[in-house]
N, C-alpha and C. Protein backbone atom coordinates (compact mmCIF):
# COMPACT_ATOMS: atom_id res chain seq x y z
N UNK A 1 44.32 30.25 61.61
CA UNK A 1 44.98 30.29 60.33
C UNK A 1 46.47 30.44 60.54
N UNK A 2 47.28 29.35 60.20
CA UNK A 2 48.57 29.75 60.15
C UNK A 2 49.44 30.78 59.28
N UNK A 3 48.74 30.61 58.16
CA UNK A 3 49.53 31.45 57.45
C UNK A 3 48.53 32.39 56.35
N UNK A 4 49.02 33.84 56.86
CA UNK A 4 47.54 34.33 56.06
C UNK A 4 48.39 35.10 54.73
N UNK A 5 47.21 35.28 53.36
CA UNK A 5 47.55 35.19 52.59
C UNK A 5 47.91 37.29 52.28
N UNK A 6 49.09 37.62 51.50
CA UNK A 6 49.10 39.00 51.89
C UNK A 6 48.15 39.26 50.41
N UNK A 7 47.58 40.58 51.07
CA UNK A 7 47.13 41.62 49.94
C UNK A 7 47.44 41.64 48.89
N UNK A 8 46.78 41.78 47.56
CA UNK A 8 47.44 42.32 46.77
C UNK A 8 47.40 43.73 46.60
N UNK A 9 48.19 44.73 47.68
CA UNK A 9 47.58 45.65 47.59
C UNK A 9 48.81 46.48 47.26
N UNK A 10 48.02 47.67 45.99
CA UNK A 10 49.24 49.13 45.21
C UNK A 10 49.31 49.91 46.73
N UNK A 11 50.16 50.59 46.09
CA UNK A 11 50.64 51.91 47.10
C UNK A 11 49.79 53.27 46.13
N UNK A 12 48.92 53.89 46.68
CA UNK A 12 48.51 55.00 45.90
C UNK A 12 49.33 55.83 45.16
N UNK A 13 49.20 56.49 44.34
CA UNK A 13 49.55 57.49 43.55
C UNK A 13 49.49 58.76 44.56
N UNK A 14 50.67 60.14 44.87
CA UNK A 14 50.05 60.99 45.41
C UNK A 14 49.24 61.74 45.28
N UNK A 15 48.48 61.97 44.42
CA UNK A 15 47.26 62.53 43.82
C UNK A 15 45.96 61.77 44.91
N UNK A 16 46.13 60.16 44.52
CA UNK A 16 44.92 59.32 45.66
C UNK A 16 44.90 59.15 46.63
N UNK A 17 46.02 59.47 47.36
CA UNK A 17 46.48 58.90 49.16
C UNK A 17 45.91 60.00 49.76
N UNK A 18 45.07 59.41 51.04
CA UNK A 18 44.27 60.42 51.80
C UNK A 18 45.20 60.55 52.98
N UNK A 19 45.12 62.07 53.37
CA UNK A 19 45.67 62.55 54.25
C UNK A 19 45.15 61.69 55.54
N UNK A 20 44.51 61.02 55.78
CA UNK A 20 44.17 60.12 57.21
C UNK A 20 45.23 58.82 56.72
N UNK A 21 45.48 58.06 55.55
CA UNK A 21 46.21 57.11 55.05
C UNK A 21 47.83 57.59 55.70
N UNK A 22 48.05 58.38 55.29
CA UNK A 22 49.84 59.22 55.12
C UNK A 22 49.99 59.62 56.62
N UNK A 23 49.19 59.81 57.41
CA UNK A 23 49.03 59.99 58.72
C UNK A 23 49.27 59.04 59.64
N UNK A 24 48.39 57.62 59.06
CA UNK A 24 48.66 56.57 59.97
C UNK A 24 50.11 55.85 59.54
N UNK A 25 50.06 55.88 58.31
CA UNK A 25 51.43 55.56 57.81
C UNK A 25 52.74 56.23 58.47
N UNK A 26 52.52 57.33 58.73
CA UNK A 26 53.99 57.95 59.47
C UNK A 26 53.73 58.32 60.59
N UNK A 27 52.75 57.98 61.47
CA UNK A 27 52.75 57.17 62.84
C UNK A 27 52.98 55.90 62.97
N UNK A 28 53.22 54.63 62.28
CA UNK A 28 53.20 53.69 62.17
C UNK A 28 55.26 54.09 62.44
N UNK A 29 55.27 54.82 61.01
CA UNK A 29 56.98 54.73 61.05
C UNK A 29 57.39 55.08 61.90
N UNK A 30 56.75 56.06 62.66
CA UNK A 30 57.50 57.20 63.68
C UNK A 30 57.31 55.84 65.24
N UNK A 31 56.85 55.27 65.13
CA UNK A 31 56.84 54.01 66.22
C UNK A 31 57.23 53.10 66.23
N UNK A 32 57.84 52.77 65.32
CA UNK A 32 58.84 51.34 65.25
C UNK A 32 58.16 50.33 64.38
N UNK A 33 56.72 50.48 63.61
CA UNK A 33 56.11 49.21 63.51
C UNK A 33 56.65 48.75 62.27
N UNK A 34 56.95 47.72 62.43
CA UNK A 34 57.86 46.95 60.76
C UNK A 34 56.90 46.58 59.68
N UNK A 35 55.32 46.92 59.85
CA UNK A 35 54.77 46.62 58.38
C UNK A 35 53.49 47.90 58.12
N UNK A 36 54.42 48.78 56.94
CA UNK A 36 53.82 49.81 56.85
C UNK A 36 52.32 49.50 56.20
N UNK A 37 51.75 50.43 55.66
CA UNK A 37 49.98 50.16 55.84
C UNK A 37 50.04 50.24 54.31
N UNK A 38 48.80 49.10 54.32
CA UNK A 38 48.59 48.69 52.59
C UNK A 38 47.44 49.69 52.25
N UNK A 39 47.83 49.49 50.47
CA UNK A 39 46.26 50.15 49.85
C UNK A 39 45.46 48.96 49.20
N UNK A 40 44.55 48.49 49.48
CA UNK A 40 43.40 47.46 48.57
C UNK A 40 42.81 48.30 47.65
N UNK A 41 42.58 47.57 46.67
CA UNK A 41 42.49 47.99 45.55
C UNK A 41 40.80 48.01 45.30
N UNK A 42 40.10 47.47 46.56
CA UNK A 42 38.80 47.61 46.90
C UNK A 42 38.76 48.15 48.19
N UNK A 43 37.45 49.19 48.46
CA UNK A 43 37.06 49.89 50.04
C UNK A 43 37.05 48.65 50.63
N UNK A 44 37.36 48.73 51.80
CA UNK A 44 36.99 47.97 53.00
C UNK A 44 36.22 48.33 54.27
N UNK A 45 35.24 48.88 53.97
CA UNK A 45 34.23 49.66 54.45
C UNK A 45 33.63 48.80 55.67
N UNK A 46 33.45 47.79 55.86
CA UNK A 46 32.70 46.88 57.04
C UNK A 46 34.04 46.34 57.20
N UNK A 47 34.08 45.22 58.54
CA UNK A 47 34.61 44.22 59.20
C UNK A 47 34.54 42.88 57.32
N UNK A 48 33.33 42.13 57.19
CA UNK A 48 33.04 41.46 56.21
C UNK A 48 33.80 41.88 55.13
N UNK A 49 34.11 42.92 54.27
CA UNK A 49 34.82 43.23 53.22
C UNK A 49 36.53 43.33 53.77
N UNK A 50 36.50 43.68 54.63
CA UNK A 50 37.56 43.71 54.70
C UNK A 50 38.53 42.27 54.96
N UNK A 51 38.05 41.60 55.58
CA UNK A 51 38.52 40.32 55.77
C UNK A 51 38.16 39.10 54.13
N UNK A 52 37.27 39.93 53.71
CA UNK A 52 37.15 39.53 51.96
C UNK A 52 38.03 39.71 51.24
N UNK A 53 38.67 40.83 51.56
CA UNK A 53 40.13 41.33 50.46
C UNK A 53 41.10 40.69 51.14
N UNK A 54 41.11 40.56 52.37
CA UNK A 54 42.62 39.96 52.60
C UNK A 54 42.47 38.36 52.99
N UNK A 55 41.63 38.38 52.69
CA UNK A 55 41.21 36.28 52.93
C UNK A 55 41.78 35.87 54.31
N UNK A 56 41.43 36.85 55.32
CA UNK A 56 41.58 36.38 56.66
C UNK A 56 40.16 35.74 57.26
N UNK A 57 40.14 35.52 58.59
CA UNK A 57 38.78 35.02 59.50
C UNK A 57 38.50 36.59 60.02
N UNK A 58 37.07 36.71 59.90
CA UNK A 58 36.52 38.37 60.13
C UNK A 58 36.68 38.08 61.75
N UNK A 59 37.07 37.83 62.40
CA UNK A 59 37.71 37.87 63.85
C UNK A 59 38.71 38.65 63.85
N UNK A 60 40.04 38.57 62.97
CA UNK A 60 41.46 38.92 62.70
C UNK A 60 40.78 41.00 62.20
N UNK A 61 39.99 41.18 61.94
CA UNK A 61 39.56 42.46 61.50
C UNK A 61 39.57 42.87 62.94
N UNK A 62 40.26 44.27 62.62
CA UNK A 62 40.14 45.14 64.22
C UNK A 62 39.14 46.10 64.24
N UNK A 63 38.07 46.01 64.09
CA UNK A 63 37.34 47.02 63.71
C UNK A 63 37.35 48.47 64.55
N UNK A 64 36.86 49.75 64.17
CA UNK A 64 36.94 50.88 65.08
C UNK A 64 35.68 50.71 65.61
N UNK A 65 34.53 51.03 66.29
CA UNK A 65 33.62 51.18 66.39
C UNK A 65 33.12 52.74 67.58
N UNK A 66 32.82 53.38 67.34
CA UNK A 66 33.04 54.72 68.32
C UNK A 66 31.58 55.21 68.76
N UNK A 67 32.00 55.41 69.99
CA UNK A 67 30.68 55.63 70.78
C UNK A 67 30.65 57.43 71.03
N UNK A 68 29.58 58.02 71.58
CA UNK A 68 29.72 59.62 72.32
C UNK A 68 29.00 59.38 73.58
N UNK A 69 29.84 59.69 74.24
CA UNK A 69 30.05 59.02 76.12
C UNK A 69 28.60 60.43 76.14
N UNK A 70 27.74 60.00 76.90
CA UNK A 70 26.23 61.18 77.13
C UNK A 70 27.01 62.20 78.29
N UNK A 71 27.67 61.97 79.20
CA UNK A 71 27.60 63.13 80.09
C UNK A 71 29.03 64.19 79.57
N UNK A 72 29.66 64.21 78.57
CA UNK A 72 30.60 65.04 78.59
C UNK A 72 30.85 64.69 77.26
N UNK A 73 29.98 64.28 76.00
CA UNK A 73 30.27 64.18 74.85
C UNK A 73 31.61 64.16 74.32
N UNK A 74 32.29 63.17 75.25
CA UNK A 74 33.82 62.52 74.21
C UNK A 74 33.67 61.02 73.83
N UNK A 75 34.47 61.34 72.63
CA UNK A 75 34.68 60.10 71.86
C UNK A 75 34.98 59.02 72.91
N UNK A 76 34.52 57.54 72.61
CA UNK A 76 34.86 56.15 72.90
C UNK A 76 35.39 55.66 71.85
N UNK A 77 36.53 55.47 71.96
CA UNK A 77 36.57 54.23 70.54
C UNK A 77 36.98 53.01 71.11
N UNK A 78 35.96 52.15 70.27
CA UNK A 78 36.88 50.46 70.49
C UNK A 78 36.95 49.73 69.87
N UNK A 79 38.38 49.55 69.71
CA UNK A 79 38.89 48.82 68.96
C UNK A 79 38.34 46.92 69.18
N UNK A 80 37.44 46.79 68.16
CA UNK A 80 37.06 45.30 68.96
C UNK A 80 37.00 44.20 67.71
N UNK A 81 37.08 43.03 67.90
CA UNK A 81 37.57 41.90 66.98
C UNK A 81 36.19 41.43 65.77
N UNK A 82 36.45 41.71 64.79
CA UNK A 82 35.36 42.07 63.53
C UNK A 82 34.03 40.95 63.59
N UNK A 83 34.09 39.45 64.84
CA UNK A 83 33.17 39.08 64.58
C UNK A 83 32.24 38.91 65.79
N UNK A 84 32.59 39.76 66.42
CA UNK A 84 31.72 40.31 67.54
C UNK A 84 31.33 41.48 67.81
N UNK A 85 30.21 41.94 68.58
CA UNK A 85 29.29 43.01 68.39
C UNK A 85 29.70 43.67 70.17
N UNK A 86 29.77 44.74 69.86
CA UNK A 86 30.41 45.44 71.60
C UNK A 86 28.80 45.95 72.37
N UNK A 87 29.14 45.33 73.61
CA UNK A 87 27.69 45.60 74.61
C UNK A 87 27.32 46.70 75.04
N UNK A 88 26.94 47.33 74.43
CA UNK A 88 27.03 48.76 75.34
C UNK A 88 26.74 49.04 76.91
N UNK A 89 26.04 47.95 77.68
CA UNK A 89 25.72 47.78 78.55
C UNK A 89 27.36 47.28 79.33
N UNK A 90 28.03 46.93 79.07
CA UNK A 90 29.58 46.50 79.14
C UNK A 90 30.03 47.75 79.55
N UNK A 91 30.27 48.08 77.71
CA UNK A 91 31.22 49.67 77.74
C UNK A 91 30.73 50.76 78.72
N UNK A 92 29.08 50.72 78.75
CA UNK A 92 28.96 51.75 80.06
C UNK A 92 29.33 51.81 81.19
N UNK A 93 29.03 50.36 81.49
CA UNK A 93 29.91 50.07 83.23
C UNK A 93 31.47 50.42 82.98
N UNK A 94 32.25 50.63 82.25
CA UNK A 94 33.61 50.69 82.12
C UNK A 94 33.77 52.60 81.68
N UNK A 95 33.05 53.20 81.08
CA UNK A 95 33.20 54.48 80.52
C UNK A 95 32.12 55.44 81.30
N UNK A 96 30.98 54.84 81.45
CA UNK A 96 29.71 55.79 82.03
C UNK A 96 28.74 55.62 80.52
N UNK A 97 27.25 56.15 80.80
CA UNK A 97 26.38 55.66 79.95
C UNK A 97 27.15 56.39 78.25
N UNK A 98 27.30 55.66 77.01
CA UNK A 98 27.07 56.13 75.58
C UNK A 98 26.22 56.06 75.09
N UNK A 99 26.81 56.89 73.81
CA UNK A 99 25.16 56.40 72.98
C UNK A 99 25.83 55.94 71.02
N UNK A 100 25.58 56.02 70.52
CA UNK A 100 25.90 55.53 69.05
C UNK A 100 26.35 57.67 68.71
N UNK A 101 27.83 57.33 67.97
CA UNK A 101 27.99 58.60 67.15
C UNK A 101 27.53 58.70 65.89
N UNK A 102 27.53 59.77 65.23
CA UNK A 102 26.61 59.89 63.97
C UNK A 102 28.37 60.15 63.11
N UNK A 103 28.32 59.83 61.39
CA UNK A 103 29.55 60.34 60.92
C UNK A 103 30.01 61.74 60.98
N UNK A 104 29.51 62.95 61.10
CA UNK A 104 30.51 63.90 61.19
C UNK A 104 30.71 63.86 62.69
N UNK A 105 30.18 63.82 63.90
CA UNK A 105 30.77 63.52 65.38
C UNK A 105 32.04 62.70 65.23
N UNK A 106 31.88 61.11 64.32
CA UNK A 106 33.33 60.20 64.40
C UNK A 106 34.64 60.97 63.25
N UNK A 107 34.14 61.69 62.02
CA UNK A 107 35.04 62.29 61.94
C UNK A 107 35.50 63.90 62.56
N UNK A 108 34.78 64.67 63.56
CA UNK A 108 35.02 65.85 64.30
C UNK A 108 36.28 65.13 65.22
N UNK A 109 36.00 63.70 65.88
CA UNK A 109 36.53 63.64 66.84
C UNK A 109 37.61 62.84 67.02
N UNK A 110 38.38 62.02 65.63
CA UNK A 110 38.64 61.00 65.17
C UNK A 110 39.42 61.24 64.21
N UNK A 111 39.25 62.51 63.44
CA UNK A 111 40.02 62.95 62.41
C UNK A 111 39.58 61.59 61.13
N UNK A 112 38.95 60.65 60.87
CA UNK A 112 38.81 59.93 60.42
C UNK A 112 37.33 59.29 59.83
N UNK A 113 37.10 59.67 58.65
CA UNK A 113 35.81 59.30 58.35
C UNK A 113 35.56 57.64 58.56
N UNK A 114 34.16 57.42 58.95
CA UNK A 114 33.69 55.85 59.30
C UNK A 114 34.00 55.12 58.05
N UNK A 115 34.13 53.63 58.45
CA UNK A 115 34.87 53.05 57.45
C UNK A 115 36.56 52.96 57.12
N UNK A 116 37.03 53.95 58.05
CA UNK A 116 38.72 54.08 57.59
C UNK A 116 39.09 55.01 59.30
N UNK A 117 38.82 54.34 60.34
CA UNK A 117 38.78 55.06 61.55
C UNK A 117 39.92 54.11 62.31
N UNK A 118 41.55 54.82 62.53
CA UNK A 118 42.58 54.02 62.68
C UNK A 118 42.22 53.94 64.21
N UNK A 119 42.98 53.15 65.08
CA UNK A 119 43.25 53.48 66.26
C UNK A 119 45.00 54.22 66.68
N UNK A 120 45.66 54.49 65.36
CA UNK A 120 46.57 55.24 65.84
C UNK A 120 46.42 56.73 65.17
N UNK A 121 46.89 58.00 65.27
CA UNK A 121 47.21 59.21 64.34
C UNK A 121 45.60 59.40 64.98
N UNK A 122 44.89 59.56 65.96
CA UNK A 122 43.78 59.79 65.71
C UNK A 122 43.80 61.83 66.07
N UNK A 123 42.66 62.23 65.73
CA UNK A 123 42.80 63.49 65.17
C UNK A 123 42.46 64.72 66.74
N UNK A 124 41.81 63.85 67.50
CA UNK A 124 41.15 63.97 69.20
C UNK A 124 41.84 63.06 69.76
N UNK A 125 41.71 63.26 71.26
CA UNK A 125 41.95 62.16 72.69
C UNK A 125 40.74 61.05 72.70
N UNK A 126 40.25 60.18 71.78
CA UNK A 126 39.31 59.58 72.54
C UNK A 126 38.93 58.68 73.67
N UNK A 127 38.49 58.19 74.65
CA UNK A 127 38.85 57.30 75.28
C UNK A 127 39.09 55.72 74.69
N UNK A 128 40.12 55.27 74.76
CA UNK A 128 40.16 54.12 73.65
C UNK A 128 40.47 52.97 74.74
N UNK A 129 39.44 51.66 74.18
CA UNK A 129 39.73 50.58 74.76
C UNK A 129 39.58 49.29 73.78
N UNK A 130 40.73 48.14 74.06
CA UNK A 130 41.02 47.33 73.47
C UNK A 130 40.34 46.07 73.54
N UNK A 131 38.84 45.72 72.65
CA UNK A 131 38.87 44.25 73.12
C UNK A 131 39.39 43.36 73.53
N UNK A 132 39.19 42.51 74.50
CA UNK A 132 39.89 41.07 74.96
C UNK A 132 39.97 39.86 73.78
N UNK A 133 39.07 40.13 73.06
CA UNK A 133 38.91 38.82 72.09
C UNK A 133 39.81 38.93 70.90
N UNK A 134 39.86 40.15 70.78
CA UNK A 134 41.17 40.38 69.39
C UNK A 134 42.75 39.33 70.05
N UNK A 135 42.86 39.23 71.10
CA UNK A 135 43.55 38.07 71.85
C UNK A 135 43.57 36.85 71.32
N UNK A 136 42.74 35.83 70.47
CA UNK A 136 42.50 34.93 70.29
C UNK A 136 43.20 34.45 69.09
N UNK A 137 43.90 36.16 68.10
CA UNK A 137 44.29 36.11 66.94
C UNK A 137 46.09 36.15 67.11
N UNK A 138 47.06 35.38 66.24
CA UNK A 138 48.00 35.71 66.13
C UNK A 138 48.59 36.81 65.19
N UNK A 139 47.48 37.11 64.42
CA UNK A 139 47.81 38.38 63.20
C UNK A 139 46.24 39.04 63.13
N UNK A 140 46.42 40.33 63.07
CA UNK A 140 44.91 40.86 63.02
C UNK A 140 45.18 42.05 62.38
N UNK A 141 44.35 42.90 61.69
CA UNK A 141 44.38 43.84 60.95
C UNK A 141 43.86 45.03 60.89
N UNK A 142 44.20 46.40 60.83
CA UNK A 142 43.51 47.45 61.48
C UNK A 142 43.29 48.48 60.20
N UNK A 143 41.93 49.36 60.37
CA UNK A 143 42.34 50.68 59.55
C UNK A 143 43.49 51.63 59.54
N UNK A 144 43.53 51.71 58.66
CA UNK A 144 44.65 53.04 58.07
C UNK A 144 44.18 53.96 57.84
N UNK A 145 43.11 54.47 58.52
CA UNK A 145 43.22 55.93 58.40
C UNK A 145 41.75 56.27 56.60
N UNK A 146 41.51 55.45 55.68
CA UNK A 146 41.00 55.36 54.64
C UNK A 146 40.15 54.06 54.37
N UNK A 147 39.06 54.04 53.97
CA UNK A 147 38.32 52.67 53.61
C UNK A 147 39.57 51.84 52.90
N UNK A 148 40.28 52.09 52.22
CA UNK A 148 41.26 51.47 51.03
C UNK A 148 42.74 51.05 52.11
N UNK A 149 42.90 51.61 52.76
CA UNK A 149 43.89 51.04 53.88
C UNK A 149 43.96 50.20 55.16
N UNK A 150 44.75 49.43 55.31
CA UNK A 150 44.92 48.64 56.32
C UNK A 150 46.34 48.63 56.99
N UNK A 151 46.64 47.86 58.09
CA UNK A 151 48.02 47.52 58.28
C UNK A 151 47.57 46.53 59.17
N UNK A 152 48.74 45.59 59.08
CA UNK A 152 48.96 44.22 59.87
C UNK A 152 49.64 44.60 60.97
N UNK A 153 49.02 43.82 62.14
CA UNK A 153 49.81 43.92 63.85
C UNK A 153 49.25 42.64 64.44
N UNK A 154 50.01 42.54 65.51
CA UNK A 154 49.52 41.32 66.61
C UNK A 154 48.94 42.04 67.85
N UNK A 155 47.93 41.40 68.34
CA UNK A 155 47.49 42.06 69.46
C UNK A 155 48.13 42.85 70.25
N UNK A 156 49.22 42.31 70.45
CA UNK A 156 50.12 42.88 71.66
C UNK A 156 50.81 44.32 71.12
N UNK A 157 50.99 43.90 70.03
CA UNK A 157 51.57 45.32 69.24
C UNK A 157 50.94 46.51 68.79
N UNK A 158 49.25 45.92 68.79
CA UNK A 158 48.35 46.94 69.06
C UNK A 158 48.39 47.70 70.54
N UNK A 159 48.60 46.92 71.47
CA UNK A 159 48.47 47.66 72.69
C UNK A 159 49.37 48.56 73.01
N UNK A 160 50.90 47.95 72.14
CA UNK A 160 52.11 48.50 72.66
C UNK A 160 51.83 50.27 72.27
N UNK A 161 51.43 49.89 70.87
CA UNK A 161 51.15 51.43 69.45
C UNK A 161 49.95 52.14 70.28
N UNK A 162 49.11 51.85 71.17
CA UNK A 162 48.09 52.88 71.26
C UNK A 162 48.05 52.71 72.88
N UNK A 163 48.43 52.12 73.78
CA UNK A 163 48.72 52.16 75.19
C UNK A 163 47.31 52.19 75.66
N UNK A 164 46.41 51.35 75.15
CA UNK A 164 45.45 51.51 75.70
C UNK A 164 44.82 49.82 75.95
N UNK A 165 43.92 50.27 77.07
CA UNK A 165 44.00 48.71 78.21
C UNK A 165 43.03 47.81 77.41
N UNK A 166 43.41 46.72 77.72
CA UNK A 166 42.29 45.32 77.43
C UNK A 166 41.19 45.63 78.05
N UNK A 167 39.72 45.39 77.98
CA UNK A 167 38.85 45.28 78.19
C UNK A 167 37.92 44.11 77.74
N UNK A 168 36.62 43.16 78.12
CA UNK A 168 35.61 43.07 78.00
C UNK A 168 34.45 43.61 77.70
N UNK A 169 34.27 44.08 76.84
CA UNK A 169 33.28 44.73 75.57
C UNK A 169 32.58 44.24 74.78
N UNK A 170 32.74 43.03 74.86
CA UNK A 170 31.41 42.65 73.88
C UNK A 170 30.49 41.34 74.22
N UNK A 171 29.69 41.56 73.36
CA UNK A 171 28.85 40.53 74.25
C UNK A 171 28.80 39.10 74.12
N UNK A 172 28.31 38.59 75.26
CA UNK A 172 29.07 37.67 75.68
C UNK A 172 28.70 36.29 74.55
């Protein structure tokens, strides 16, 4: 897609803006990134909705997806490209065996309830790794911290904002 179409998305009221939203938002500022994080005026709860509100290809969706590593119960998160599914058989050879987190584990460890799970401002250290395939996109789109938030980045500018390595994660 050359040219993707922007949001029509409000800026909350402070009464509605969730403290995970205002978080990623002034990590975003506090790092240089030039396009602060939108509100949709619908949740964007899956990869599929979310690329529904912003009329992108569900590839361009960065989804969070977070694992709990079995021998020392810390967070995995990975950040991986919305139309592919991550191998766990992959991520283990790269992290050691996981298993699927339940929602209060991804928000204990994440600061971020599922559905709105940023890869920046996160609330723990998790181990974070970057799909290879989000590569394929020249604009891709991440949580903000809230089902209702997003922000726009390019791959590379994801890596720059969260310093965390490319990987092969999903299946093939």
């Amino acid at each position: 897609m050359s040219t993707t179409p922007q949001p029509q998305a409000a800026q909350p009221d402070a009464a509605t803006r969730a403290d995970g939203f205002q978080r990623v938002a002034d990590a975003l500022q506090r790092l240089g990134h030039g396009h602060a994080p939108c509100w949709l005026e619908v949740a964007a709860r899956t990869s599929q909705e979310a690329a529904d509100a912003l009329g992108v290809a569900l590839g361009q969706i960065a989804k969070s997806v977070v694992f709990r590593r079995r021998d020392d119960d810390r967070a995995v998160l990975v950040i991986a490209s919305g139309d592919r599914r991550v191998d766990e058989q992959r991520l283990a050879a790269l992290v050691g065996p996981v298993g699927r987190a339940d929602a209060q584990f991804v928000k204990s460890r994440t600061g971020f309830a599922i559905g709105g799970v940023s890869p920046l401002a996160l609330a723990g250290e998790p181990t974070l790794l970057l799909d290879r395939e989000l590569q394929r996109f020249d604009q891709i789109w991440a949580a903000a911290g809230h089902p209702n938030g997003v922000f726009r980045l390019t791959p590379q500018e994801l890596q720059r904002l969260t310093g965390a390595p490319w990987a092969d994660v999903v299946c093939p």
